[in-house]
Protein backbone atom coordinates (compact mmCIF):
# COMPACT_ATOMS: atom_id res chain seq x y z
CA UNK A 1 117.82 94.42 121.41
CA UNK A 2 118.17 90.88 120.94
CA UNK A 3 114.90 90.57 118.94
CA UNK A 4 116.84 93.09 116.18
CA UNK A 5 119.04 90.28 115.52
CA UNK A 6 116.66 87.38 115.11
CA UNK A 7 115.95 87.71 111.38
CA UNK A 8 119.64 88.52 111.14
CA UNK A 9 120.90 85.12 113.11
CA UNK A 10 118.38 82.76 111.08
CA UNK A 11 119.92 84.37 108.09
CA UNK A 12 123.95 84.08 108.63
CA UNK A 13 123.25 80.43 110.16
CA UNK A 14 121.29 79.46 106.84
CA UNK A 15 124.89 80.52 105.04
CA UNK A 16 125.57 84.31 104.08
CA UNK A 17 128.16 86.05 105.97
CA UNK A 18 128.77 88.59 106.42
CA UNK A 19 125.30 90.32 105.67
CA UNK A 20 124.92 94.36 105.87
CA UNK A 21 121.51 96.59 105.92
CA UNK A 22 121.00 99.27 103.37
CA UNK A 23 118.70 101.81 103.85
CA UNK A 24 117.90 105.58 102.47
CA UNK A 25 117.05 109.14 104.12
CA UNK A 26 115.41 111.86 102.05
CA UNK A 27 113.35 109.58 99.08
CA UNK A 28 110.12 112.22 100.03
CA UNK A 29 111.59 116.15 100.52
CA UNK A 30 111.35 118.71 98.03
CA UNK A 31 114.78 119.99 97.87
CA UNK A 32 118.17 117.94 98.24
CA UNK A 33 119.59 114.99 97.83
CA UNK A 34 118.84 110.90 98.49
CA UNK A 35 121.20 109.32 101.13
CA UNK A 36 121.87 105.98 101.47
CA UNK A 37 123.91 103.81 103.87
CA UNK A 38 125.17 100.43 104.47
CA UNK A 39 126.38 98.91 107.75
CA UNK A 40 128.15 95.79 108.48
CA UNK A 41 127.87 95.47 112.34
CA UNK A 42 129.64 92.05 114.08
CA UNK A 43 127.46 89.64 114.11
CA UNK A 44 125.57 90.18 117.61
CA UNK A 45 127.13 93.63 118.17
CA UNK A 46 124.45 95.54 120.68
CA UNK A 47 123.86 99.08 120.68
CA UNK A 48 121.83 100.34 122.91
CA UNK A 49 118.75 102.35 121.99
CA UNK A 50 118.90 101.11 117.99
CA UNK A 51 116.02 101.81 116.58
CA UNK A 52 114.84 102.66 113.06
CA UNK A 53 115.97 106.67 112.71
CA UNK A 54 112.53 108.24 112.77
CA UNK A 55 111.70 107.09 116.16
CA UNK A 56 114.61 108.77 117.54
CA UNK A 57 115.19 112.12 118.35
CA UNK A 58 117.77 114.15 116.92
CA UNK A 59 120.13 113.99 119.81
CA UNK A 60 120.02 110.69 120.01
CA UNK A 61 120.56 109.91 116.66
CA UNK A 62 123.53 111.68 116.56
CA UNK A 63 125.21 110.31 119.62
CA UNK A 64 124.35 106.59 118.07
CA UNK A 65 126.08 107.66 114.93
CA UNK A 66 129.56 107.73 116.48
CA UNK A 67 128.70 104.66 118.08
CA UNK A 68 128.03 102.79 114.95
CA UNK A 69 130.70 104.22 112.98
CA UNK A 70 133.28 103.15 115.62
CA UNK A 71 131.56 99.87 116.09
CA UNK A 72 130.73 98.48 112.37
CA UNK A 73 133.31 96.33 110.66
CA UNK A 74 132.58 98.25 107.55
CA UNK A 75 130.20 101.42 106.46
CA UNK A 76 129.43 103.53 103.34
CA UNK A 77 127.75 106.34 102.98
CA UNK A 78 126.69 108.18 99.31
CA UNK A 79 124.72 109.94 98.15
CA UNK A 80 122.68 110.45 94.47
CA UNK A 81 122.64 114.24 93.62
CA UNK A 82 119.04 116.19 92.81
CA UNK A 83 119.92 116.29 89.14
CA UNK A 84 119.94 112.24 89.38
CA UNK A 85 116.67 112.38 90.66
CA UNK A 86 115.52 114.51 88.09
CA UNK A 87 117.19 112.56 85.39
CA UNK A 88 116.24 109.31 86.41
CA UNK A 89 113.52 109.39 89.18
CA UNK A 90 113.42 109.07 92.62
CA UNK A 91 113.64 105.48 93.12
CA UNK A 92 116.20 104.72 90.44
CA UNK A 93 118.67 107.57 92.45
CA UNK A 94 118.13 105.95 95.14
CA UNK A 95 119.61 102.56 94.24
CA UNK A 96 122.08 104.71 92.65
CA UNK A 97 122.92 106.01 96.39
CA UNK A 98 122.60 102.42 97.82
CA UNK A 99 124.87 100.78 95.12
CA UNK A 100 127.71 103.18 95.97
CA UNK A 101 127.15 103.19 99.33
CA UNK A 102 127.56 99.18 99.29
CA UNK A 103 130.59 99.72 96.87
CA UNK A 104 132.09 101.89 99.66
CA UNK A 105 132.23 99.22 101.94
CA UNK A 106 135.73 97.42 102.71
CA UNK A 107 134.27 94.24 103.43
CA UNK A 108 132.51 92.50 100.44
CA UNK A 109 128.75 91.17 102.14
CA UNK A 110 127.64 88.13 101.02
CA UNK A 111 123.93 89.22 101.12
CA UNK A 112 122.71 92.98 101.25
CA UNK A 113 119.56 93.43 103.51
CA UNK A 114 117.48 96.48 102.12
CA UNK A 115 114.89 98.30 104.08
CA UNK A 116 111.59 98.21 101.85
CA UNK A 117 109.87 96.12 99.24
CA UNK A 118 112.14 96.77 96.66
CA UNK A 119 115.52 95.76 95.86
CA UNK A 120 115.57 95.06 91.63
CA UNK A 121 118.32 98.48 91.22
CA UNK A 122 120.64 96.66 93.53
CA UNK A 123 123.80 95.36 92.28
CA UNK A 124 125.24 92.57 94.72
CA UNK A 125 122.63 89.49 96.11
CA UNK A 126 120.23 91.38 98.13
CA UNK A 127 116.74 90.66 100.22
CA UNK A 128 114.01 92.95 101.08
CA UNK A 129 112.86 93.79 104.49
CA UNK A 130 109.52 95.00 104.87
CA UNK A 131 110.01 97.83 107.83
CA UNK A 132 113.37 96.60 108.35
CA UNK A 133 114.74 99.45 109.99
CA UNK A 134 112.68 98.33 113.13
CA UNK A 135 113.44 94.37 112.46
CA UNK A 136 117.00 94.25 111.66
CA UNK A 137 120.14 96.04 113.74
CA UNK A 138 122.34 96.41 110.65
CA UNK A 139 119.47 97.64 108.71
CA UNK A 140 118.77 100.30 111.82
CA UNK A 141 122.31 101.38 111.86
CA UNK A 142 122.23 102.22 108.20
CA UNK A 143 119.03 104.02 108.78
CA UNK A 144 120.73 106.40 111.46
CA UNK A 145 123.80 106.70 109.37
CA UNK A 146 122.02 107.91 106.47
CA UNK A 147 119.33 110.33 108.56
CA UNK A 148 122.08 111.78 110.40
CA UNK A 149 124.35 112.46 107.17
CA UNK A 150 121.17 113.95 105.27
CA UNK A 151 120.12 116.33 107.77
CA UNK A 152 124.01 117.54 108.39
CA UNK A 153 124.00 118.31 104.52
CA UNK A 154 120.45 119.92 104.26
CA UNK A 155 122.12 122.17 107.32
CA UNK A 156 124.81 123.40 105.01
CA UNK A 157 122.48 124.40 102.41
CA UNK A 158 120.31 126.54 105.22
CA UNK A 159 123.74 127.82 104.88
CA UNK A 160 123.89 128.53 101.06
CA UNK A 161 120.17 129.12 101.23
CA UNK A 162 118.91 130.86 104.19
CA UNK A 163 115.25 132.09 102.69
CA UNK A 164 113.39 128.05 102.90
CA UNK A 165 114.09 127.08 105.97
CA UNK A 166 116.22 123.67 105.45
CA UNK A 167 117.21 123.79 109.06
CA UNK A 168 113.61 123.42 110.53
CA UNK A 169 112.19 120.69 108.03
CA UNK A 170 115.50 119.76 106.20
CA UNK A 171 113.62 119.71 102.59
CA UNK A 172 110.39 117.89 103.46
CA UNK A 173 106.94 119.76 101.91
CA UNK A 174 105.97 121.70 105.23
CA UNK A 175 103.80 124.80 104.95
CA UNK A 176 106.15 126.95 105.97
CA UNK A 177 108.42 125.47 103.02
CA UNK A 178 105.97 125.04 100.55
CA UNK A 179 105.28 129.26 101.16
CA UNK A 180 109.07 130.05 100.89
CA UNK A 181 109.26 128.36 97.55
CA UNK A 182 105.77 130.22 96.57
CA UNK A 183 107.88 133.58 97.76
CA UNK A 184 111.47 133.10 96.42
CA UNK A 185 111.13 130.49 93.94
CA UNK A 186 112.86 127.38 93.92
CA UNK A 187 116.57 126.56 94.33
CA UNK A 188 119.38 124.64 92.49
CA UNK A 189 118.85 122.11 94.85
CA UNK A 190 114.94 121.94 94.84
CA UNK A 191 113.26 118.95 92.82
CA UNK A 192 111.10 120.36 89.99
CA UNK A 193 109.36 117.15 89.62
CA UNK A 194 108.46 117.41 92.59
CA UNK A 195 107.40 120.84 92.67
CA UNK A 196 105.21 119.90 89.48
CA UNK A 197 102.10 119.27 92.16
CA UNK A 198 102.15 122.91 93.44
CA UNK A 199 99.85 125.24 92.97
């Protein structure tokens, strides 16, 4: 746990506090929205088992959740809607989703850690992190916070939309999705432009 601090430490003692980690769920599926999240955790704060979101199991994501939540100084979550991926593009939505999830957050951070190798949508003094969500413990927590929000709202629309499936893959191109969109057509809340590849 320790080592998910390192980068962290070398970068409040060099001068930014506090610092918080940004990162995104849902950039690849088919169908529903980008979610983003940013977590200010206290400098040091362990959790144990944090660990970028897709090495973790659904249970266990979800019981970390609460623990973050109650545990962060500050959080946002947000998310950019499918008509502002289609209007914009995928990548430009989601610093759309990052931005407001940073804006939600009560504590201004000095510097904004984002998961990834790109950071030129973001709004505040930010850094990337190459495969932060594995390197850096606020950049993990956002990672969980923002899985774990996605996949509750993809199980609302299996709700609205029981024919695809969003339970089982919440969105992403399976073969069992990609033949329920072949069957039914797509939804509201399924990305034509990225439905454009089909056949």
């Amino acid at each position: 746990m320790t080592e998910l601090w390192s980068l962290e430490n070398e970068i409040y003692d060099s001068g930014f506090d506090p610092l918080c980690g940004v990162d995104e769920a849902g950039r690849g599926p088919l169908a529903g929205p980008v979610c983003a999240a940013a977590v200010i955790l206290p400098r040091g704060c362990v959790i144990e088992g944090l660990n970028d979101s897709k090495k973790l199991s659904e249970k266990r994501r979800e019981a970390l959740y609460d623990e973050i939540v109650s545990k962060a100084l500050a959080y946002g979550i947000a998310f950019a809607s499918v008509e502002e991926i289609e209007e914009r593009n995928i990548l430009e939505a989601t610093f759309l989703a990052m931005n407001r999830a940073i804006g939600q957050l009560s504590i201004k951070p000095a510097l904004a850690l984002i998961d990834g190798n790109r950071n030129k949508g973001i709004d505040c003094p930010s850094r990337c992190v190459i495969g932060g969500d594995g390197k850096c413990a606020d950049i993990a927590a956002a990672s969980i916070l923002a899985k774990v929000t996605r996949d509750r709202c993809m199980l609302d629309m299996a709700q609205k939309y029981p024919q695809y499936g969003f339970e089982k893959h919440k969105g992403y191109g399976t073969a069992a999705h990609y033949a329920a969109i072949r069957e039914y057509g797509p939804s509201e809340i399924h990305r034509m432009s990225f439905l454009r590849k089909m056949h």
